[in-house]
PDB file of N, CA and C in Angstrom:
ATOM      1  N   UNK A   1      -6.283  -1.438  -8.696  1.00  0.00           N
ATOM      2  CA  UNK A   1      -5.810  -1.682  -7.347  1.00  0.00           C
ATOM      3  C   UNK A   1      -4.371  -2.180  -7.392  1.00  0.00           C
ATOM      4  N   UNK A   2      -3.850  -1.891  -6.705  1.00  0.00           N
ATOM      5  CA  UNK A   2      -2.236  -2.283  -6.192  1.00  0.00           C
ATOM      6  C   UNK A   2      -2.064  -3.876  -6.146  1.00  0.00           C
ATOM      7  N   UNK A   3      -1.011  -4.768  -6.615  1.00  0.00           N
ATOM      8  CA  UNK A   3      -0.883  -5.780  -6.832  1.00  0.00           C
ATOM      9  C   UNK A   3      -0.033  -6.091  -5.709  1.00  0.00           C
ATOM     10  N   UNK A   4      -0.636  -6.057  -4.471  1.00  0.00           N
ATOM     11  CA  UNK A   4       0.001  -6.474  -3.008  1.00  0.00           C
ATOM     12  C   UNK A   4      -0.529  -7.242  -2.345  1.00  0.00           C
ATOM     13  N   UNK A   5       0.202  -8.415  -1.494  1.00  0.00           N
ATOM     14  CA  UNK A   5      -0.468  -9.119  -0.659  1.00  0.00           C
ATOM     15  C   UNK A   5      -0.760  -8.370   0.773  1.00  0.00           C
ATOM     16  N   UNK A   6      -1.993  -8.597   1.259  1.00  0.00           N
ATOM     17  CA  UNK A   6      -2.384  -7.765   2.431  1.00  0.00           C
ATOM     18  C   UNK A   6      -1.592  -8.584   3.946  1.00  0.00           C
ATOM     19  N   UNK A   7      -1.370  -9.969   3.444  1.00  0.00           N
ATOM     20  CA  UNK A   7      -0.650 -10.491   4.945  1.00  0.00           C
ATOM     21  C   UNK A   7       0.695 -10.491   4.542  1.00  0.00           C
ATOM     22  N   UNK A   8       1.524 -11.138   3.199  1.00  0.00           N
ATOM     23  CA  UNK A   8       2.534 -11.103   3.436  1.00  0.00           C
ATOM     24  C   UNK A   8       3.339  -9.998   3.094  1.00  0.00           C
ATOM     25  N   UNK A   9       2.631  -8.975   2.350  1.00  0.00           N
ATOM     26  CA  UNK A   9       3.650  -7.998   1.865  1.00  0.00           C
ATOM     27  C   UNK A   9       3.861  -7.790   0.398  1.00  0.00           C
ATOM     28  N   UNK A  10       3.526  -9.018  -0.689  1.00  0.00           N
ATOM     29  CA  UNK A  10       4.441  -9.645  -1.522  1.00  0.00           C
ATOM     30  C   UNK A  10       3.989  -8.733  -2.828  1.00  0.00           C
ATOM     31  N   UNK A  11       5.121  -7.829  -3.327  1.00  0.00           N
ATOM     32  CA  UNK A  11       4.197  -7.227  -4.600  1.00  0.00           C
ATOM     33  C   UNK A  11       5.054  -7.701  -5.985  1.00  0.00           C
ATOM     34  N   UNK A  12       4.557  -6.455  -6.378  1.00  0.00           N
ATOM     35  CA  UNK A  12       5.776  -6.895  -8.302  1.00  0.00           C
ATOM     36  C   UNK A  12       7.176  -6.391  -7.902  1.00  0.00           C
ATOM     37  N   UNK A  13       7.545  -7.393  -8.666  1.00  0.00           N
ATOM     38  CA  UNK A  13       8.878  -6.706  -8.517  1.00  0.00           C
ATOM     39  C   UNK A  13       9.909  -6.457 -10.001  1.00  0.00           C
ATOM     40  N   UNK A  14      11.090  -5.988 -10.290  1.00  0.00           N
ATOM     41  CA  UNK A  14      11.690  -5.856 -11.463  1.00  0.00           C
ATOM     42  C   UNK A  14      12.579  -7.590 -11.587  1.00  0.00           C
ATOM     43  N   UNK A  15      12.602  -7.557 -12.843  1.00  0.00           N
ATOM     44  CA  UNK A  15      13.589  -8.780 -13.416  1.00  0.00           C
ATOM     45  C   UNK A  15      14.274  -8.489 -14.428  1.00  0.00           C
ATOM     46  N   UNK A  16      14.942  -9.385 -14.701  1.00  0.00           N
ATOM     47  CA  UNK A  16      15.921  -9.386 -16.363  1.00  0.00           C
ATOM     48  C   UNK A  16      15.549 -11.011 -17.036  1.00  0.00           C
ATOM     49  N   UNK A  17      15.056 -10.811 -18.126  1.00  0.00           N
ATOM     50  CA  UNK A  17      15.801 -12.089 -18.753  1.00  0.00           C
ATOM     51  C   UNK A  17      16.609 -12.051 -20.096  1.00  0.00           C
ATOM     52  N   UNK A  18      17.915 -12.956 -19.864  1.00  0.00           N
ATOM     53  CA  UNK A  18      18.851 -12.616 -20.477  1.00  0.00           C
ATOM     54  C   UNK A  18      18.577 -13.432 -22.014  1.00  0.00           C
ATOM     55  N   UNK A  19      18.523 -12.677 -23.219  1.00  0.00           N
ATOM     56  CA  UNK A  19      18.512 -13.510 -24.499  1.00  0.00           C
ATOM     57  C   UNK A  19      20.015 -14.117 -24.636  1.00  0.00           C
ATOM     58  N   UNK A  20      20.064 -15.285 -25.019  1.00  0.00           N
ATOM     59  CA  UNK A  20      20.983 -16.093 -25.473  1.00  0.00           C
ATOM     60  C   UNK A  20      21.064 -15.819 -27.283  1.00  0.00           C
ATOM     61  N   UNK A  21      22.214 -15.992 -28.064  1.00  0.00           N
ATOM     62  CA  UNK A  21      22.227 -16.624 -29.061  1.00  0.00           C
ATOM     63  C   UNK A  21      22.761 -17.393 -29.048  1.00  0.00           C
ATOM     64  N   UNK A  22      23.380 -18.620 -30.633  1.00  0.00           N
ATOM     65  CA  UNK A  22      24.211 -18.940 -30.833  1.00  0.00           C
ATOM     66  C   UNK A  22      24.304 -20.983 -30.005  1.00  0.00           C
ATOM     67  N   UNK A  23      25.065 -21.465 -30.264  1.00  0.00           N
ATOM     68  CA  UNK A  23      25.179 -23.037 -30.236  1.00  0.00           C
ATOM     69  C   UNK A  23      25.899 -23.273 -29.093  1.00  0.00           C
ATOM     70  N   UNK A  24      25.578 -23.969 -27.783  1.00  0.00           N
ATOM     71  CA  UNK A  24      26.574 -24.026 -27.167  1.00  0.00           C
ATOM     72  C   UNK A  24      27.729 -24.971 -27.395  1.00  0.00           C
ATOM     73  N   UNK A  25      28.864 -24.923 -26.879  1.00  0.00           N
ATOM     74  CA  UNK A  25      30.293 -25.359 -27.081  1.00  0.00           C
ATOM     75  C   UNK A  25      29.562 -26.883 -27.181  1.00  0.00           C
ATOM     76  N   UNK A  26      28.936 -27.598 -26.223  1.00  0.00           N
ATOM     77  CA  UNK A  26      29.476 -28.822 -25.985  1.00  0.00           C
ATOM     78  C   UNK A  26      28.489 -29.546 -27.343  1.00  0.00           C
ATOM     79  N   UNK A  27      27.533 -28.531 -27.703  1.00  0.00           N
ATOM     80  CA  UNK A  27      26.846 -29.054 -29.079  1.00  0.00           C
ATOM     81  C   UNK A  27      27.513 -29.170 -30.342  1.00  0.00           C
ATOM     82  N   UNK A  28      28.721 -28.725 -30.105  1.00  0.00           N
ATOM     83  CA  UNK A  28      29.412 -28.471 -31.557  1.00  0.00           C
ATOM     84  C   UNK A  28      29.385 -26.802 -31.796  1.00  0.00           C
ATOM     85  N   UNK A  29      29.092 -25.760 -31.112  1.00  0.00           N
ATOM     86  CA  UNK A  29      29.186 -24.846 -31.287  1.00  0.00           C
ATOM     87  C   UNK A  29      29.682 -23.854 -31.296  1.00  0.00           C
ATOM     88  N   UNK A  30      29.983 -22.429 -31.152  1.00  0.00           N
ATOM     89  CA  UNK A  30      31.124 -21.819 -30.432  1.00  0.00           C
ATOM     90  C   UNK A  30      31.210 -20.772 -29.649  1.00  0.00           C
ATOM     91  N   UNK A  31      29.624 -21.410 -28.634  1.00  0.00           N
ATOM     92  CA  UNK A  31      29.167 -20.918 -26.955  1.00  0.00           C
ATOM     93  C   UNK A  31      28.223 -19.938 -27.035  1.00  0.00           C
ATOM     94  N   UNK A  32      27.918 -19.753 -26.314  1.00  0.00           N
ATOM     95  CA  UNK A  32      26.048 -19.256 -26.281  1.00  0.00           C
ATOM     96  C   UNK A  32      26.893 -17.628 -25.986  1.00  0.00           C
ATOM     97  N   UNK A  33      25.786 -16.410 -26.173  1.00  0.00           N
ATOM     98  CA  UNK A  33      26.508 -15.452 -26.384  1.00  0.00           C
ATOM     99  C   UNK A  33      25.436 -14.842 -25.774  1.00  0.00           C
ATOM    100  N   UNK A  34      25.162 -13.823 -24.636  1.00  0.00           N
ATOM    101  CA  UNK A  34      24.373 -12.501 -24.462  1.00  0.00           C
ATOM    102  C   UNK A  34      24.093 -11.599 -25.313  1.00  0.00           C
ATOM    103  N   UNK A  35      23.086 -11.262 -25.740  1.00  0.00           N
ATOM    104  CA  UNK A  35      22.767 -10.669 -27.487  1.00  0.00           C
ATOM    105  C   UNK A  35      21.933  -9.133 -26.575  1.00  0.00           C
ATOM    106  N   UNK A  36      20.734  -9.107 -25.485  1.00  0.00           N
ATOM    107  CA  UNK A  36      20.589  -8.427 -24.589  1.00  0.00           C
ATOM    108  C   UNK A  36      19.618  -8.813 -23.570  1.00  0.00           C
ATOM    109  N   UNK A  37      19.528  -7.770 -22.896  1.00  0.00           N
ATOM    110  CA  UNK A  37      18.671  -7.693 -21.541  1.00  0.00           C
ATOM    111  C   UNK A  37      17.349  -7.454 -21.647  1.00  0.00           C
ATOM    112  N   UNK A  38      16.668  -8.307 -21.338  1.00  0.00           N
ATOM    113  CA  UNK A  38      15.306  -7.755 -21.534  1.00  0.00           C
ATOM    114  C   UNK A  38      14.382  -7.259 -19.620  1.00  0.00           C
ATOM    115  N   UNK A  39      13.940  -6.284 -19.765  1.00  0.00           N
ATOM    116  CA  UNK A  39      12.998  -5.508 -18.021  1.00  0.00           C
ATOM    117  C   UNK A  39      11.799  -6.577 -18.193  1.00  0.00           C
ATOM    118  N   UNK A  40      11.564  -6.951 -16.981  1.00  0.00           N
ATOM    119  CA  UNK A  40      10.150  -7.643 -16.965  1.00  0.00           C
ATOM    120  C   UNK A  40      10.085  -7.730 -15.559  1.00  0.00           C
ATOM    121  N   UNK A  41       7.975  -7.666 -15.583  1.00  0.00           N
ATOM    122  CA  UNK A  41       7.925  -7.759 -14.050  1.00  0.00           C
ATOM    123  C   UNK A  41       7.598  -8.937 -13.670  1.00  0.00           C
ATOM    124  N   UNK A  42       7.801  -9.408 -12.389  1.00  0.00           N
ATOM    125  CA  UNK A  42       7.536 -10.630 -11.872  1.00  0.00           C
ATOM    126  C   UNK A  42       6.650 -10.127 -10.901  1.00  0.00           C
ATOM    127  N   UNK A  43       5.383 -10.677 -10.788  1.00  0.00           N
ATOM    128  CA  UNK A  43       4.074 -10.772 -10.352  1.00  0.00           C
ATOM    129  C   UNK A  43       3.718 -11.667  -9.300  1.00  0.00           C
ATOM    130  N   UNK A  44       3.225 -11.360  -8.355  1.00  0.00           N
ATOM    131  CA  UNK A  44       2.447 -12.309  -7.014  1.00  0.00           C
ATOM    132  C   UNK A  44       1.411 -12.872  -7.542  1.00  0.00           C
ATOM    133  N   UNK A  45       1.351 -14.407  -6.810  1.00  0.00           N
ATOM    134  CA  UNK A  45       0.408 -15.263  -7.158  1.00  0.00           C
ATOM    135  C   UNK A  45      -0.829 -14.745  -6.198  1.00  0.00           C
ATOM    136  N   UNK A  46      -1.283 -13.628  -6.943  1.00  0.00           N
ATOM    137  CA  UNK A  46      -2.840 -13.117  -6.090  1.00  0.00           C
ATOM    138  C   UNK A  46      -4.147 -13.542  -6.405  1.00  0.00           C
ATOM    139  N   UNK A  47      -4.936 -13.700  -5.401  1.00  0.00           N
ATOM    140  CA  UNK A  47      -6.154 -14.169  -5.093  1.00  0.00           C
ATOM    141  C   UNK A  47      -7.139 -13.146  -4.598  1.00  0.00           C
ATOM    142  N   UNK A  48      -8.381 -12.976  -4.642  1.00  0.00           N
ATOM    143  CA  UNK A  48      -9.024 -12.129  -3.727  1.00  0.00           C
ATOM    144  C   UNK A  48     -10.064 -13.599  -3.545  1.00  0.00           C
ATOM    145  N   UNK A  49     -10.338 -13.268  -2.002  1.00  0.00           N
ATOM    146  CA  UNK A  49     -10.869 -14.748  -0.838  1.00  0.00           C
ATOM    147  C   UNK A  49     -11.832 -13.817   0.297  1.00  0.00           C
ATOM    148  N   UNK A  50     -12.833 -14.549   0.558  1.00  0.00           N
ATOM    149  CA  UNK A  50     -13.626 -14.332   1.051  1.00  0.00           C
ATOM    150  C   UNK A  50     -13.092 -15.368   2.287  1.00  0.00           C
ATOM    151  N   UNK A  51     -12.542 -15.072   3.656  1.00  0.00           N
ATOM    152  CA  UNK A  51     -12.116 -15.998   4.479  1.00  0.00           C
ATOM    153  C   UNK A  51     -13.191 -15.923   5.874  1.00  0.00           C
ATOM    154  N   UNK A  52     -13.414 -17.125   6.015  1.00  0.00           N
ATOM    155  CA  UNK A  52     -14.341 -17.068   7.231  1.00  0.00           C
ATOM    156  C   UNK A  52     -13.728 -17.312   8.171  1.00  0.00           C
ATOM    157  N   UNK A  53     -14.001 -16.443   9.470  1.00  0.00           N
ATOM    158  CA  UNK A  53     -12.974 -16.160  10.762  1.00  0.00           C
ATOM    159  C   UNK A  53     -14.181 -16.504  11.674  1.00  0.00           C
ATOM    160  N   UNK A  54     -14.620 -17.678  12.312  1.00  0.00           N
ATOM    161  CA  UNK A  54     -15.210 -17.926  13.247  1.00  0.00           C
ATOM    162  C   UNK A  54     -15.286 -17.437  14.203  1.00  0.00           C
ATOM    163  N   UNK A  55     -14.183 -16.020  15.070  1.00  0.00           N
ATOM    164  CA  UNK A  55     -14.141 -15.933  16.386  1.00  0.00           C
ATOM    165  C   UNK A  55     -15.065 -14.411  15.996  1.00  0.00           C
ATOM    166  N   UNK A  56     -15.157 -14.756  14.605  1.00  0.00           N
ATOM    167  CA  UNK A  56     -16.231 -12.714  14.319  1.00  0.00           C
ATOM    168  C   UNK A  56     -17.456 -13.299  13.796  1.00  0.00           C
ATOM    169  N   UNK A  57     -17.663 -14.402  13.304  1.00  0.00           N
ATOM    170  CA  UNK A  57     -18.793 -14.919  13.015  1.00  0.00           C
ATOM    171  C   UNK A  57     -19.283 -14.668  11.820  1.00  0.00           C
ATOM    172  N   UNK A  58     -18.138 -14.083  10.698  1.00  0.00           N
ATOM    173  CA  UNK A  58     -18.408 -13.476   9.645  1.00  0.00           C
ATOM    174  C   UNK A  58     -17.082 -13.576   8.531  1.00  0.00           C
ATOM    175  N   UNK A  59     -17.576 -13.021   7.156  1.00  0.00           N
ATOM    176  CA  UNK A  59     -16.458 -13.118   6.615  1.00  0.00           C
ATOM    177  C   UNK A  59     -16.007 -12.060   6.643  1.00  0.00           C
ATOM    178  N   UNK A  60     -14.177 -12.494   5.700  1.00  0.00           N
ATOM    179  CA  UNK A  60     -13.239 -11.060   5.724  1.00  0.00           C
ATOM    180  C   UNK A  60     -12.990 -11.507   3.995  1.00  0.00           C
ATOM    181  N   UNK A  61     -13.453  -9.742   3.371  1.00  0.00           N
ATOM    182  CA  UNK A  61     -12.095 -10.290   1.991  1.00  0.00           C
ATOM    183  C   UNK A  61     -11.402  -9.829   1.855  1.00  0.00           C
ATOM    184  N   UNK A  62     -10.188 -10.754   1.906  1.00  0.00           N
ATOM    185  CA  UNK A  62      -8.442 -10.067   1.276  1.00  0.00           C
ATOM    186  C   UNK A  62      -8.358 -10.478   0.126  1.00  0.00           C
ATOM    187  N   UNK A  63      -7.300  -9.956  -0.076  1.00  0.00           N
ATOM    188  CA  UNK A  63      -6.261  -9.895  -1.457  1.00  0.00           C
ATOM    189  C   UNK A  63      -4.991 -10.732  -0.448  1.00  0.00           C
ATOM    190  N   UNK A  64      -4.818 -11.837  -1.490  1.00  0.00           N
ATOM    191  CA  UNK A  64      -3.639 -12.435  -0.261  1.00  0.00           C
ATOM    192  C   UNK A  64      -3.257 -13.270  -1.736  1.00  0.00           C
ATOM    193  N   UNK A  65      -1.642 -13.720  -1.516  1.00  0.00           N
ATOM    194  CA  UNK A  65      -0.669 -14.881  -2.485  1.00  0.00           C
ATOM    195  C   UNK A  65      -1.824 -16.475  -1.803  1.00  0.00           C
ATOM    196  N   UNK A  66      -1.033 -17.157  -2.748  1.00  0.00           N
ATOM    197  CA  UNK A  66      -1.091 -18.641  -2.853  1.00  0.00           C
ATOM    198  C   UNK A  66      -0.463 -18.845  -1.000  1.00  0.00           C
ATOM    199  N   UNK A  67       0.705 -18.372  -0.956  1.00  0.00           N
ATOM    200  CA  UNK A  67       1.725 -18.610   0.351  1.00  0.00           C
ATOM    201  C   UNK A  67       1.426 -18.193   1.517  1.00  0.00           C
ATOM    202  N   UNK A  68       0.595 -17.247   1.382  1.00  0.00           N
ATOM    203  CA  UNK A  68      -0.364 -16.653   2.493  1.00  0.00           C
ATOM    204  C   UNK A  68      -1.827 -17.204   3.037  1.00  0.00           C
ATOM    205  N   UNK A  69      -2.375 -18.026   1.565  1.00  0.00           N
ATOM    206  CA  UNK A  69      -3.370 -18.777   1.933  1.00  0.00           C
ATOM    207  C   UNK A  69      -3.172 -20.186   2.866  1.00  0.00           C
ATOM    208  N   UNK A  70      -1.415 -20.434   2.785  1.00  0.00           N
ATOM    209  CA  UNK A  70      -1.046 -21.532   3.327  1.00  0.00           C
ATOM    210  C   UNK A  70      -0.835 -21.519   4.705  1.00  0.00           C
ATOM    211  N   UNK A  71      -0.394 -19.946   4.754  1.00  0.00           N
ATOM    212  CA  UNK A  71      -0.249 -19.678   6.207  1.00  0.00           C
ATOM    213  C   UNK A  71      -1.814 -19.661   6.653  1.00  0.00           C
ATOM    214  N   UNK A  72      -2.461 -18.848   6.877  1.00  0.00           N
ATOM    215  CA  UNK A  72      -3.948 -19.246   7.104  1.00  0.00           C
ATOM    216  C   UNK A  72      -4.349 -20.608   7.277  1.00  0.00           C
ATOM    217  N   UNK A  73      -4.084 -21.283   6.479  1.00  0.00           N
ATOM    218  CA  UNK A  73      -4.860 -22.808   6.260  1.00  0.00           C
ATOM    219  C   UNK A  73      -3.518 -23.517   8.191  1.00  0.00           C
ATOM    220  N   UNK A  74      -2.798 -22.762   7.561  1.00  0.00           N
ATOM    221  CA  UNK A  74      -1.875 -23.266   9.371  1.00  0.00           C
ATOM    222  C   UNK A  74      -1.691 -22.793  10.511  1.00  0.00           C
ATOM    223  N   UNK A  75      -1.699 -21.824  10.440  1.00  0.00           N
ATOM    224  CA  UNK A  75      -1.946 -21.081  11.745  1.00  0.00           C
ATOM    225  C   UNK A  75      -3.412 -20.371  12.131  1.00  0.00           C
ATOM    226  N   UNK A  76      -4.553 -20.426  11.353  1.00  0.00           N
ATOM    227  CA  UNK A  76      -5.668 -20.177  11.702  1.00  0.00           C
ATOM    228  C   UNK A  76      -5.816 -18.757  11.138  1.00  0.00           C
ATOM    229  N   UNK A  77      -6.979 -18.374  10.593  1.00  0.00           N
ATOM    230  CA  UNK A  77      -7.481 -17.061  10.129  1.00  0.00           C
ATOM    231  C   UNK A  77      -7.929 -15.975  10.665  1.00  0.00           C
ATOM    232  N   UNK A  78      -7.848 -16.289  12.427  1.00  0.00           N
ATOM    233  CA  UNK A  78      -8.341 -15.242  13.321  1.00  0.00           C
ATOM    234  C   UNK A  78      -6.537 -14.338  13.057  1.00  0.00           C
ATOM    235  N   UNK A  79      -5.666 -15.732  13.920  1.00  0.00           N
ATOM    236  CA  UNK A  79      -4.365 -14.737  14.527  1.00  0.00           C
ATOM    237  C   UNK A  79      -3.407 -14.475  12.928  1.00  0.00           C
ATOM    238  N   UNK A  80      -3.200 -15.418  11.769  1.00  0.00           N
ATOM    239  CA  UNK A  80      -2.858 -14.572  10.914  1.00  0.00           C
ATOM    240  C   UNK A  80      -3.645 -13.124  10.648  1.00  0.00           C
ATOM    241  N   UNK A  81      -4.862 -13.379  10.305  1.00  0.00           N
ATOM    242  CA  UNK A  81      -5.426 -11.716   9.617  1.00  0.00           C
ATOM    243  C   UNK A  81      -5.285 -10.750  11.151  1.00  0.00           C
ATOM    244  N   UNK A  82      -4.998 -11.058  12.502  1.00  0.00           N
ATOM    245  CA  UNK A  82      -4.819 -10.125  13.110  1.00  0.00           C
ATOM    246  C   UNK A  82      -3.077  -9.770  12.892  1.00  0.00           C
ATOM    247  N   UNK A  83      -2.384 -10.656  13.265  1.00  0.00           N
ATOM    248  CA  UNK A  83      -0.881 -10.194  13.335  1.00  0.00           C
ATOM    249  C   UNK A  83      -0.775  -9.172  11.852  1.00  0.00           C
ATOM    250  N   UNK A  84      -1.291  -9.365  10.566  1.00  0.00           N
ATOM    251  CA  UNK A  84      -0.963  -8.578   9.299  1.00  0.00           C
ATOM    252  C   UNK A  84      -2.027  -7.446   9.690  1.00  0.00           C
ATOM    253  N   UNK A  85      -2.298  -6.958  10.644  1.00  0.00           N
ATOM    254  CA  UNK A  85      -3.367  -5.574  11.297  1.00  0.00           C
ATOM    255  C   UNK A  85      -4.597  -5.414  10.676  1.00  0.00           C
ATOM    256  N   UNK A  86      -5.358  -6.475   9.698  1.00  0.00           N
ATOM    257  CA  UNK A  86      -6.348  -6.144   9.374  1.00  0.00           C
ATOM    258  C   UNK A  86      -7.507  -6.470   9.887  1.00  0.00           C
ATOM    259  N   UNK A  87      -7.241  -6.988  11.021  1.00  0.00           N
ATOM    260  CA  UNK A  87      -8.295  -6.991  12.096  1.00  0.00           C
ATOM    261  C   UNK A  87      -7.590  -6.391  13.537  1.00  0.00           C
ATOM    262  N   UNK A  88      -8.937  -5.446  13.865  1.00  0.00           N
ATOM    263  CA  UNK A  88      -8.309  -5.076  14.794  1.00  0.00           C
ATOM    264  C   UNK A  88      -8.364  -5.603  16.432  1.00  0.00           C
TER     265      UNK A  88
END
């Protein structure tokens, strides 16, 4: 399955992390140096949740982030899971 959040959107995305060598200057050294680039993905903090929506009397399960569970926990689980269209 696709590594997407169903309310906020939030999927993988591309990164770099840059290898360093070498001592920096203020250690006595003679400065940190870019040696190369490394591709990596950066990943959503996903959950799959069984959320109970009182105004259906039942549960819903999403796939939703950490940040999305927060929204829920604040604005309520009826009108978030409707505004992201998965209730209709």
């Amino acid at each position: 399955m696709a590594k997407i959040c169903e309310i906020t959107g939030a999927r993988v995305r591309r990164g770099g992390k840059i290898h360093r060598s070498g001592l920096a200057k203020k250690k006595g050294g003679i400065g940190r140096h870019v040696t190369k680039v490394i591709k990596r993905d950066v990943e959503p903090n996903l959950r799959t949740k069984r959320i109970w929506v009182p105004e259906l009397n039942r549960f819903i399960k999403v796939k939703l982030t950490a940040r999305a569970l927060k929204t829920i926990g604040k604005n309520g689980a009826y009108a978030t899971l409707k505004k992201a269209g998965i209730i209709k």
